[in-house]
C-alpha atoms as a PDB file:
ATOM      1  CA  UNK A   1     -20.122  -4.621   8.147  1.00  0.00           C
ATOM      2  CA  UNK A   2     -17.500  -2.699  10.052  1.00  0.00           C
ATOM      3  CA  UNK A   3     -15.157  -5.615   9.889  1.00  0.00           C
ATOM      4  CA  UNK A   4     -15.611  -6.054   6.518  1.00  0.00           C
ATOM      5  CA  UNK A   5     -14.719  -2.704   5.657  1.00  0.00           C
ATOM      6  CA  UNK A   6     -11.267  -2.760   7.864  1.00  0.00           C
ATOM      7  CA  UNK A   7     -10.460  -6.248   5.917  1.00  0.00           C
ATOM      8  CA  UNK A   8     -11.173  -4.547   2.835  1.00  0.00           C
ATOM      9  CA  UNK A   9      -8.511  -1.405   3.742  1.00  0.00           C
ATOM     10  CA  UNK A  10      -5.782  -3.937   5.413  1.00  0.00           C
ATOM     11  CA  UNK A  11      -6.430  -5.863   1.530  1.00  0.00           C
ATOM     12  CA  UNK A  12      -5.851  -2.578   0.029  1.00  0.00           C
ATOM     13  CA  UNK A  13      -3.029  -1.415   2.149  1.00  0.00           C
ATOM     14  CA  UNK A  14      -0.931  -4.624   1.395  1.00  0.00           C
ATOM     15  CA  UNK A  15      -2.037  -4.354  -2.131  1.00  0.00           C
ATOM     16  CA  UNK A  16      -0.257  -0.737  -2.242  1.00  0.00           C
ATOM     17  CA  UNK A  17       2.622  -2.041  -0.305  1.00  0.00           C
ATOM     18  CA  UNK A  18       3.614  -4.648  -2.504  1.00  0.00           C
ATOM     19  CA  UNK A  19       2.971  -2.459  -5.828  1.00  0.00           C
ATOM     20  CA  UNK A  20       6.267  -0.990  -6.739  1.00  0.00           C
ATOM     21  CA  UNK A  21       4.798   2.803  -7.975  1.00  0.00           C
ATOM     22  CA  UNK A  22       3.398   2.932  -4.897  1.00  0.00           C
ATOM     23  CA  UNK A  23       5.188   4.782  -2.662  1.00  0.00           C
ATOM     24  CA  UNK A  24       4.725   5.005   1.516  1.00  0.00           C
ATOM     25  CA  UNK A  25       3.566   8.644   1.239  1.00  0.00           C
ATOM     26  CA  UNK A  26       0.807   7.619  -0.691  1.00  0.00           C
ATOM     27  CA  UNK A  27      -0.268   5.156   1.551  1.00  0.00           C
ATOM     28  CA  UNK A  28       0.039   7.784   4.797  1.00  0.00           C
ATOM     29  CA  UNK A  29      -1.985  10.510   2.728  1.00  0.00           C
ATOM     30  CA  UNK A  30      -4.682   7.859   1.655  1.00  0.00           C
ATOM     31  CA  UNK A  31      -5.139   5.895   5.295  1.00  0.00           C
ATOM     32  CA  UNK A  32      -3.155   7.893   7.858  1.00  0.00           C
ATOM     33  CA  UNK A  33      -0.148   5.116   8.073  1.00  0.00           C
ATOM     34  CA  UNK A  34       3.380   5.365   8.185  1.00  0.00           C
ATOM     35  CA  UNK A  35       6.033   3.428   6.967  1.00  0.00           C
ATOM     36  CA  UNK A  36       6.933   1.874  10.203  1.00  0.00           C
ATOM     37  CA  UNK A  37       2.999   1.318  10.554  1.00  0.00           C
ATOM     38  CA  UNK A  38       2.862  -0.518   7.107  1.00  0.00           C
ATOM     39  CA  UNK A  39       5.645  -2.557   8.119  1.00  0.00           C
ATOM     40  CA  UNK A  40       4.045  -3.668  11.385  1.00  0.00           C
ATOM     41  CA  UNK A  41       1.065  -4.365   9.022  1.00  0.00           C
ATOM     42  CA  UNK A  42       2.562  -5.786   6.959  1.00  0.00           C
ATOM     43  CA  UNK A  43       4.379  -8.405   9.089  1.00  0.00           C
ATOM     44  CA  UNK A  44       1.056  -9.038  11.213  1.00  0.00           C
ATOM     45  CA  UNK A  45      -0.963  -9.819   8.140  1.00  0.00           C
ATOM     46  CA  UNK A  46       1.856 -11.819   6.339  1.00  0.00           C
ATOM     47  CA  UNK A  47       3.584 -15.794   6.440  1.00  0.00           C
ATOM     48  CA  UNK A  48       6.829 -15.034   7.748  1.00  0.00           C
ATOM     49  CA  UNK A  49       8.335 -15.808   4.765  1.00  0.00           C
ATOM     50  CA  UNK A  50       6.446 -13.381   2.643  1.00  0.00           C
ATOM     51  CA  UNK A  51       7.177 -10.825   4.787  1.00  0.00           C
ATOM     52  CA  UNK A  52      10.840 -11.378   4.306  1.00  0.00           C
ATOM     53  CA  UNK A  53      10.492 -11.753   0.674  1.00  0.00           C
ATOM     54  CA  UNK A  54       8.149  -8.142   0.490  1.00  0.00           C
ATOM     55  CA  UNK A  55      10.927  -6.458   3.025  1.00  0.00           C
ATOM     56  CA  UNK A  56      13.890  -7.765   0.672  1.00  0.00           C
ATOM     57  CA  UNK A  57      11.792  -6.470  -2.418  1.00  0.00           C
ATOM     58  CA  UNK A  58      10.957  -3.257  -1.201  1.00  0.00           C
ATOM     59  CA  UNK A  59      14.728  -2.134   0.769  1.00  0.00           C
ATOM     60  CA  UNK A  60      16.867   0.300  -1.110  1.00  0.00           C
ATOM     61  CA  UNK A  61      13.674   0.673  -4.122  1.00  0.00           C
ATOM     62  CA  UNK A  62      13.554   4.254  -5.292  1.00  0.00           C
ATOM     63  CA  UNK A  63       9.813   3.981  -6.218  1.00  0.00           C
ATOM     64  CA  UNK A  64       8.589   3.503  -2.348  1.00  0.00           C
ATOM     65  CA  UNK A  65       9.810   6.872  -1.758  1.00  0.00           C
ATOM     66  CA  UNK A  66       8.844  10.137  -3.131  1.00  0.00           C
ATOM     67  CA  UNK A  67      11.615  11.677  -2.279  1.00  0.00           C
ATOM     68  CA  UNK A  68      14.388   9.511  -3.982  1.00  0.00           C
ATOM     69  CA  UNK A  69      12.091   8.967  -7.272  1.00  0.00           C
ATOM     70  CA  UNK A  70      13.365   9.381 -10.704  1.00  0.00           C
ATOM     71  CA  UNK A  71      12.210  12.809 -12.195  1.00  0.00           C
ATOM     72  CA  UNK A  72       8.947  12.300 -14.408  1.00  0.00           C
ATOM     73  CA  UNK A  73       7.140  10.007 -12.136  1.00  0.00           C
ATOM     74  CA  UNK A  74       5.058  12.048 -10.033  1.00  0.00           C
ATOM     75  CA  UNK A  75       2.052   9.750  -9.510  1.00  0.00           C
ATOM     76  CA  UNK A  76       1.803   7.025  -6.355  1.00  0.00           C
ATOM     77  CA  UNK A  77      -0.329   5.071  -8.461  1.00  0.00           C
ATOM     78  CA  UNK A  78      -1.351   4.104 -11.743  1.00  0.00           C
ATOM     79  CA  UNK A  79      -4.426   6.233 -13.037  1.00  0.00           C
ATOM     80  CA  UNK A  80      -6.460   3.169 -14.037  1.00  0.00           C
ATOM     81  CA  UNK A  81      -5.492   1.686 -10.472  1.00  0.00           C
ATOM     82  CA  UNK A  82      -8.277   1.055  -7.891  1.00  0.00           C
ATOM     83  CA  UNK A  83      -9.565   3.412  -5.433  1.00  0.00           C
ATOM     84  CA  UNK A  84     -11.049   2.828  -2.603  1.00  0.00           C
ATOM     85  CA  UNK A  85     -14.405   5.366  -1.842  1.00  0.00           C
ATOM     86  CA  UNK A  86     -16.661   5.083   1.092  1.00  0.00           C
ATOM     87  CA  UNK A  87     -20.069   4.152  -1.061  1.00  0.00           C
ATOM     88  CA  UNK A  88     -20.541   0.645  -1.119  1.00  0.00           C
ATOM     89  CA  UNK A  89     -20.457  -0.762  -4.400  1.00  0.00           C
ATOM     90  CA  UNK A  90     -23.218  -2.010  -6.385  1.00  0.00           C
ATOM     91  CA  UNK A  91     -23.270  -6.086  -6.054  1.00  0.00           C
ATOM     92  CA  UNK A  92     -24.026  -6.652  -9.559  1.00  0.00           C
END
């Protein structure tokens, strides 16, 4: 069960990290990681060559980083997006 649950948050973590609203602060409040920590993640998890491909998409985009963000887009995800709660959901 515990294993489960940790592949569930790594799917969920890469899922935010390749979602371009989603920014790294988001990630940190929601599962404690930093960017450097998603990266490492991120290249553990992922081919090689999807790792480059996520690291060339994500460099220099304004939308990974709260900071730099256009005005008006305040959310770090979508409000219809997934979330990720600690009751396990019902099978049906």
């Amino acid at each position: 069960m515990q294993e489960q649950l940790i592949d569930e948050t790594t799917s969920r973590i890469i899922e935010m990290a390749w979602e371009d609203r989603t920014t790294f602060e988001s990630i940190k409040e929601q599962f404690g990681l930093s960017e450097p920590e998603v990266i490492k993640l991120m290249r553990r998890e992922m081919k090689p060559s999807s790792f480059r491909m996520w690291r060339a998409r994500v460099s220099g985009r304004n939308t990974k980083h709260s900071k730099v963000r256009p005005e008006g887009i305040d959310r770090g995800y979508c409000s219809r997006q997934y979330k990720i709660n600690s009751k396990p959901r019902n099978k049906r």
